[in-house]
Protein backbone atom coordinates (compact mmCIF):
# COMPACT_ATOMS: atom_id res chain seq x y z
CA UNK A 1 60.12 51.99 -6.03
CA UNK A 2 59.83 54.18 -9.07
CA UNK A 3 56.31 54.10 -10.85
CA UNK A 4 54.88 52.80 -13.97
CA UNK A 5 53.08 54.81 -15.74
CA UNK A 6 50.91 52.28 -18.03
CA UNK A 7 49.29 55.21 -20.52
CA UNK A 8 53.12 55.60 -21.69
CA UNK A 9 53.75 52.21 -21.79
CA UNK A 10 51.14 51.59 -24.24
CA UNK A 11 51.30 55.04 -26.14
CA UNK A 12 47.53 56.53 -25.05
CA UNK A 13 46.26 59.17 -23.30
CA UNK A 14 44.73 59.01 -19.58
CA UNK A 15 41.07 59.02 -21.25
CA UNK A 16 41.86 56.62 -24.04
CA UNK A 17 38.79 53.74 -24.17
CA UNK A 18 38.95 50.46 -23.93
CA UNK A 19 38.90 49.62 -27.83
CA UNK A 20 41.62 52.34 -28.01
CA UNK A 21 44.09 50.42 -25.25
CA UNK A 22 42.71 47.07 -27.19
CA UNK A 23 44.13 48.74 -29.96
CA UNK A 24 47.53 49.94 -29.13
CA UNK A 25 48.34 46.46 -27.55
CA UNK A 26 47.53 44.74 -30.59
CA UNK A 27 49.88 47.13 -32.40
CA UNK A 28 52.54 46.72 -29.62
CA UNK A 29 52.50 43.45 -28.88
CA UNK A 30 52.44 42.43 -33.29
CA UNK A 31 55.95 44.41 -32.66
CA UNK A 32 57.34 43.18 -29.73
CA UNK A 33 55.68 39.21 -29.29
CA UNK A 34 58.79 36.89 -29.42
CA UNK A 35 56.95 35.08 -31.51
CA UNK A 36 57.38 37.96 -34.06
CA UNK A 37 60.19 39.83 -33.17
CA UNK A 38 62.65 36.72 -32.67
CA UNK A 39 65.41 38.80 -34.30
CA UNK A 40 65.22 42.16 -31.13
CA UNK A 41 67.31 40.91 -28.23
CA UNK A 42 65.51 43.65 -26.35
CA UNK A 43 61.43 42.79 -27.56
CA UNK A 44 60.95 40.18 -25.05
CA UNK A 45 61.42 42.53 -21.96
CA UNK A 46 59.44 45.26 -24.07
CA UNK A 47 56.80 42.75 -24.52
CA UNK A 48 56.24 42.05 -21.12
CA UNK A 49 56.21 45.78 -20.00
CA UNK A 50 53.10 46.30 -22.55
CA UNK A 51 51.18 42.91 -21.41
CA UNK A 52 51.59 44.19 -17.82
CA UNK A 53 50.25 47.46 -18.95
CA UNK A 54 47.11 45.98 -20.76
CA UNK A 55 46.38 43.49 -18.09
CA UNK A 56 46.14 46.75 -16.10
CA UNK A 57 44.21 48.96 -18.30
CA UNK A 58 42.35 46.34 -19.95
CA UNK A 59 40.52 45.16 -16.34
CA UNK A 60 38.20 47.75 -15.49
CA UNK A 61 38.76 46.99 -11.65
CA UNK A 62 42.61 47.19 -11.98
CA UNK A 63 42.80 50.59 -14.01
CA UNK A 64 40.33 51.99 -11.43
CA UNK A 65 42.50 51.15 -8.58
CA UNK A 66 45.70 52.25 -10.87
CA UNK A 67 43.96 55.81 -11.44
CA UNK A 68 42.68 56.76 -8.14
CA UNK A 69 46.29 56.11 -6.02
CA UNK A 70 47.77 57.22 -9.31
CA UNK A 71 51.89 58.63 -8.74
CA UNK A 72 51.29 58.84 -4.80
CA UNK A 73 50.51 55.32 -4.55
CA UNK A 74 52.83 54.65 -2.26
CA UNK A 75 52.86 57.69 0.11
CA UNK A 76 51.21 56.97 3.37
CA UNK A 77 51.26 53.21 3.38
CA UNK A 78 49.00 53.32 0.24
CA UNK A 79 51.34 50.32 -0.89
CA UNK A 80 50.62 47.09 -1.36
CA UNK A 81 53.05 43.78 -0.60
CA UNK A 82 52.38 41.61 -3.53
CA UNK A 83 49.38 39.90 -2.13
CA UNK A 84 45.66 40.09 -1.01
CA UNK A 85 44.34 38.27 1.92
CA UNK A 86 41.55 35.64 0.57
CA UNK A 87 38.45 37.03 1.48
CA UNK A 88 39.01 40.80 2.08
CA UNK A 89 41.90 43.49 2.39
CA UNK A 90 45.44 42.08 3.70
CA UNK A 91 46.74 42.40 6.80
CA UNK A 92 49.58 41.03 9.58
CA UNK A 93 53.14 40.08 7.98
CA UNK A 94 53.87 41.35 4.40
CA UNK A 95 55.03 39.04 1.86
CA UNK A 96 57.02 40.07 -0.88
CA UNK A 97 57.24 38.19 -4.74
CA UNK A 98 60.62 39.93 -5.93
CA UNK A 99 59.32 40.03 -9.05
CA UNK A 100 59.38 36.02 -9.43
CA UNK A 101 55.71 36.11 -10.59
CA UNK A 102 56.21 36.83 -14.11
CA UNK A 103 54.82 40.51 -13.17
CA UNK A 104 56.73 43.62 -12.28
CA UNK A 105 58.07 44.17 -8.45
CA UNK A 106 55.62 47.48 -9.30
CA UNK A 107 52.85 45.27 -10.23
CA UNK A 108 53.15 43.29 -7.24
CA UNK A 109 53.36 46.17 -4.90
CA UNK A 110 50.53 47.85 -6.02
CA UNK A 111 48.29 45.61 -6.60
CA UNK A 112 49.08 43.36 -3.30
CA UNK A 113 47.30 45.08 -0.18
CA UNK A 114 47.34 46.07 2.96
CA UNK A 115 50.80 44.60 4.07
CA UNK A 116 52.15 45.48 7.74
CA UNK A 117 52.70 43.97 11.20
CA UNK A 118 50.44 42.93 13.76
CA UNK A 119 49.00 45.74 15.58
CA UNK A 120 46.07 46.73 17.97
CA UNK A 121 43.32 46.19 15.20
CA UNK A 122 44.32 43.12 13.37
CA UNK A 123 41.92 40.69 13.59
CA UNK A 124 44.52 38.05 13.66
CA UNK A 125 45.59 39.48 17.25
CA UNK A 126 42.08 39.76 18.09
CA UNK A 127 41.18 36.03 17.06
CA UNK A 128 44.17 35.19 19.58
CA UNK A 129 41.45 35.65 22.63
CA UNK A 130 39.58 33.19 21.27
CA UNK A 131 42.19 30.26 21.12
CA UNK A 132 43.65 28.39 18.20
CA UNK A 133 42.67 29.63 14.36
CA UNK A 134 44.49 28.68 11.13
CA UNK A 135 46.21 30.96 9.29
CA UNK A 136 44.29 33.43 6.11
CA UNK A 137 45.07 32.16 3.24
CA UNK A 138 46.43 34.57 0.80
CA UNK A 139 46.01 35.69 -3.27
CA UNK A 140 48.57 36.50 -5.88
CA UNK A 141 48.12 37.05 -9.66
CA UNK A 142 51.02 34.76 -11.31
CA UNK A 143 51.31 35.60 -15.23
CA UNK A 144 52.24 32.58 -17.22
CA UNK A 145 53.15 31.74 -20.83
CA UNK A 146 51.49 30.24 -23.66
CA UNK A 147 53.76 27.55 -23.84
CA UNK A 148 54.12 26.78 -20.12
CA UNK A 149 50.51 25.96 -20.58
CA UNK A 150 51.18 23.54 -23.62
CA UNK A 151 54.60 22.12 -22.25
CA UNK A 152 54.31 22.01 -18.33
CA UNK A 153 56.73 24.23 -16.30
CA UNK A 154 57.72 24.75 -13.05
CA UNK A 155 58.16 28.45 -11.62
CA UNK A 156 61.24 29.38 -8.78
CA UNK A 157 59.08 31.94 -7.08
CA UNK A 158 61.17 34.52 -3.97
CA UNK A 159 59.15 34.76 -1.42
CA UNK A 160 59.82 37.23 1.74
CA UNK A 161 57.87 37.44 4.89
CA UNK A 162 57.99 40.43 7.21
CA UNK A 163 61.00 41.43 5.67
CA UNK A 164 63.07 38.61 6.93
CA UNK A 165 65.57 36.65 4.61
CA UNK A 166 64.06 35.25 1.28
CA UNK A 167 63.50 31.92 0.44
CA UNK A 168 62.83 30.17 -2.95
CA UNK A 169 59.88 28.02 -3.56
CA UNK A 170 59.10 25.94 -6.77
CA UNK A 171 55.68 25.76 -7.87
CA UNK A 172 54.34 23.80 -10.99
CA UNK A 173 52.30 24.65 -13.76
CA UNK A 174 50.38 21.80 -14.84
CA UNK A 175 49.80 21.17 -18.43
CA UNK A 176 46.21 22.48 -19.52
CA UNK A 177 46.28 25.38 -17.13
CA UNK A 178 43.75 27.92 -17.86
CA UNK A 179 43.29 31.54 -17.27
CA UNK A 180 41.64 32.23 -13.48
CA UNK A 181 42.88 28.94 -12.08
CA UNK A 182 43.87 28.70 -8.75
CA UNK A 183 47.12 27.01 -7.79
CA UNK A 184 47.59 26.32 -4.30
CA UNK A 185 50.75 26.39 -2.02
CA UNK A 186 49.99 24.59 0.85
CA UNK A 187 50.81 26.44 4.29
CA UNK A 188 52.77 29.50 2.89
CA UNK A 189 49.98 31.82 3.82
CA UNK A 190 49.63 33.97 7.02
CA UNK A 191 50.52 32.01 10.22
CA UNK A 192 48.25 30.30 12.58
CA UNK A 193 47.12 31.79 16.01
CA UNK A 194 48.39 29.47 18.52
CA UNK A 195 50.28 26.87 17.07
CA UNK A 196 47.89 26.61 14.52
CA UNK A 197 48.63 25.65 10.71
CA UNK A 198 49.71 28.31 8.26
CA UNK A 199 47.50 29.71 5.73
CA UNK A 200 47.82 28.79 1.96
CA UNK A 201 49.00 30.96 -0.69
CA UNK A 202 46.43 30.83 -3.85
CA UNK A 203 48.42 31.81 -6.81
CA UNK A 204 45.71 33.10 -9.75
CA UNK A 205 46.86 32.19 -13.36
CA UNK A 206 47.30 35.05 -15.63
CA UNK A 207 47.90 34.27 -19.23
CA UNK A 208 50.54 36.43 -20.99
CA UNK A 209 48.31 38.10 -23.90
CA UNK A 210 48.89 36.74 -27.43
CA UNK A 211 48.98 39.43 -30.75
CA UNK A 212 47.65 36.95 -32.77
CA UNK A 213 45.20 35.10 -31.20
CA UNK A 214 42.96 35.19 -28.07
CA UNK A 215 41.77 32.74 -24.94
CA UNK A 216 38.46 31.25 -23.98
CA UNK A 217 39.29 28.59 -21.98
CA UNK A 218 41.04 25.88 -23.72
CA UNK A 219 40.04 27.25 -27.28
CA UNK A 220 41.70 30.00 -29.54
CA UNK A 221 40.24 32.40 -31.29
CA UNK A 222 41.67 33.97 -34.40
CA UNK A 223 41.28 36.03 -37.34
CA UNK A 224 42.23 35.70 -40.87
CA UNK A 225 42.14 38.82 -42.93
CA UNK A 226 40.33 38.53 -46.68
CA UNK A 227 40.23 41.08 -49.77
CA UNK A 228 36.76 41.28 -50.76
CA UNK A 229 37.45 39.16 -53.73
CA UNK A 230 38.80 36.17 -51.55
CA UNK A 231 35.41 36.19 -49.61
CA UNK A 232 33.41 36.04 -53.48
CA UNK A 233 36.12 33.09 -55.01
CA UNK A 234 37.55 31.95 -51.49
CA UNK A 235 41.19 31.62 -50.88
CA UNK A 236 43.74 29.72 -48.41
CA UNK A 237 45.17 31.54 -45.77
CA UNK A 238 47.52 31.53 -42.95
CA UNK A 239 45.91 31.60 -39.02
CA UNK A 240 48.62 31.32 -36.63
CA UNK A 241 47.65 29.06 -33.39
CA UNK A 242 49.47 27.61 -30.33
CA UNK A 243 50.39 24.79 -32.54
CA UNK A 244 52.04 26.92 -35.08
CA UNK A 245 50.46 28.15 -38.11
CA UNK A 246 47.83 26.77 -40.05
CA UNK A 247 46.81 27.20 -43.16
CA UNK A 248 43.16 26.61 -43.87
CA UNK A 249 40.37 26.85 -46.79
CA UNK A 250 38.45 30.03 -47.05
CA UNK A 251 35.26 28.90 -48.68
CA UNK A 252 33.83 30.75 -51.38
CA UNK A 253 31.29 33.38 -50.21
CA UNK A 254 32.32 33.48 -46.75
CA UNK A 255 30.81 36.34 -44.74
CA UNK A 256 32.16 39.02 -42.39
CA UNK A 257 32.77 37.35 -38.89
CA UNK A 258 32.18 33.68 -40.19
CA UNK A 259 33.77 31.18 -37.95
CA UNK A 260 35.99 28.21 -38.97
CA UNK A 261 36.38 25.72 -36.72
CA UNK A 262 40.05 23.83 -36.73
CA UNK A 263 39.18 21.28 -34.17
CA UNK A 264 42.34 20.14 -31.81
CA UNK A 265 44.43 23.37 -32.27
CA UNK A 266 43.43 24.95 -29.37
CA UNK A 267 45.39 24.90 -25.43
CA UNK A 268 46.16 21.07 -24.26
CA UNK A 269 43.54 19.62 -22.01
CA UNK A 270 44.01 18.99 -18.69
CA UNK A 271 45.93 15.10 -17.76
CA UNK A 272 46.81 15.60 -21.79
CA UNK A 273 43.60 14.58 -22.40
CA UNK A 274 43.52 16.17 -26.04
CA UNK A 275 43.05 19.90 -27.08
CA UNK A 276 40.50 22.31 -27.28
CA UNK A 277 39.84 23.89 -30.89
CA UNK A 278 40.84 27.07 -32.76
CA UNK A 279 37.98 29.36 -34.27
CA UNK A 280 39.59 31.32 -37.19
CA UNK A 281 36.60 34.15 -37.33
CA UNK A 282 36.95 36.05 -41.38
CA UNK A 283 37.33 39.80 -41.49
CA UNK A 284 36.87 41.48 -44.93
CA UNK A 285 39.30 43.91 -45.44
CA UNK A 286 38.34 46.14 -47.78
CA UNK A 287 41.05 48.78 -49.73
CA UNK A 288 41.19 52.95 -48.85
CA UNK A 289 43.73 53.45 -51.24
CA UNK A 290 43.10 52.19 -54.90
CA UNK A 291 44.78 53.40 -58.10
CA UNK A 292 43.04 54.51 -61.32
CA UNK A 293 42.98 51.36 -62.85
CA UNK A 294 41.34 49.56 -59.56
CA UNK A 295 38.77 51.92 -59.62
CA UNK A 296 38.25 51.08 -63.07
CA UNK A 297 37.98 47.56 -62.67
CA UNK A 298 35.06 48.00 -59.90
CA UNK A 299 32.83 50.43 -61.61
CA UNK A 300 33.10 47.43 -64.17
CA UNK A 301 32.37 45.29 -62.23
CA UNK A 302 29.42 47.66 -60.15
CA UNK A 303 27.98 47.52 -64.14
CA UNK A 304 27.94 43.93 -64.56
CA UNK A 305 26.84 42.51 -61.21
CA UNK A 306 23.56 42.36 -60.96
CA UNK A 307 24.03 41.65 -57.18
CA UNK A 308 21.51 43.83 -55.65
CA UNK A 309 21.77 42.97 -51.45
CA UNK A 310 19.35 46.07 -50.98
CA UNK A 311 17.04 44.19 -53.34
CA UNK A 312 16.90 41.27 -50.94
């Protein structure tokens, strides 16, 4: 399986920090979100190549794994099989996602675990001396879509075991499914010892990254951008939100990182029982690049204020 390399992907060096990769997503992703780019027949695949990327480099436990196998990550069994064993490092029969997961089969490789057969040190074979022992359950990030969260979906997902013949599963995404939540697949982990039950297989909810707006939960969080003027007389702007856009009242003398609260635009509740709110936060924007007759109008207006913060 031919690597990813993630710093290309995103456009940044290997030592780029964390606001840097912040950065180059948001410039990616304002380019490439289908949201945006509804008119590139190719942006939706490009899109989810540079979420998988960030939700690598973004997670400080993810890019350290990611850096230390680096390009030999899969010499010497280094390989994962697109899962982790609840509790601790995976072992016994490999199970393999295709890809059906909403992440890369790359993603899923590395970032599974420990896949193989039973051998002389698996602790499954060693519980077998002691009788009957359910199956480990076992992990698997699934990444999931802003609107599978507001609409409900259901997910075909390929699943493999010990490189046997693949079968199809369907798992459903409730409504009001939130980042980190566990959905469980009842008895499609590893097997039992001794005709006991089969594991589970805990699928973790990933949500696909938004350019436009972030997550906390069930609420949003979004900017709106303001000339310094619009902050002094206030405005109306445009905040875009999983309902759509929105256009809300900029008060006059709003301040630098202000919050708005538009209550009921924000993810849908679990059992549809309402929505969480949107927080539009104000940025002043302030211009680099004026012309002569800008900079005459402020050293105008620098001699007629007699706004004097310092003064304060």
């Amino acid at each position: 399986m031919e690597y990813t390399d993630y710093y290309k992907v995103l456009g940044v060096e290997k030592s780029a920090s964390s606001d840097d990769i912040k950065k180059a997503f948001k410039r990616l992703a304002r380019k490439y979100h289908p949201d945006v780019a509804k008119d590139e027949p190719e942006a939706e695949e490009t899109f989810k190549r540079v979420n998988e990327a960030y939700e690598v480099l973004s997670d400080p436990e993810k890019r350290r794994k990611y850096d230390t196998l680096g390009a030999n990550w899969n010499q010497g069994g280094m390989g994962g099989g697109g899962f982790r064993r609840a509790g601790g490092s995976g072992g016994g029969v490999q199970f393999d996602f295709g890809g059906s997961t909403g992440f890369s089969d790359f993603f899923e490789s590395f970032f599974g675990s420990g896949a193989g057969s039973y051998g002389a040190g698996d602790p499954f074979r060693q519980a077998a001396s002691r009788g009957p022992r359910k199956g480990a359950d076992l992990e698997a990030d699934m990444l999931v879509t802003i609107d599978e969260i507001m609409e409900g979906s259901s997910r075909d997902i390929k699943l493999s075991q010990g490189g046997g013949e693949a079968k199809t599963i369907r798992v459903k995404i409730p409504k009001g499914t939130i980042e980190g939540q566990i959905i469980r697949c009842s008895g499609l982990g590893q097997p039992g010892v001794q005709g006991s039950p089969a594991g589970d297989l805990l699928l973790s909810v990933r949500v696909e990254k938004h350019p436009l707006f972030s997550l906390d939960g069930h609420d949003v969080y979004c900017e709106v951008l303001i000339t310094p003027w619009e902050a002094v007389l206030g405005c109306s702007a445009e905040v875009t939100t999983p309902h759509g856009t929105v256009r809300i009242k900029v008060p006059e003398g709003a301040e630098h990182g202000q919050l708005m609260r538009l209550r009921g635009k924000g993810l849908i509740l679990p059992k549809e029982a309402g929505f969480g709110d949107a927080y539009a936060g104000v940025e002043v924007v302030y211009p680099t690049d004026i012309s002569a007759a800008e900079r005459e109008l402020w050293e105008k207006l620098a001699e007629v204020s007699d706004f004097r913060p310092r003064d304060i």
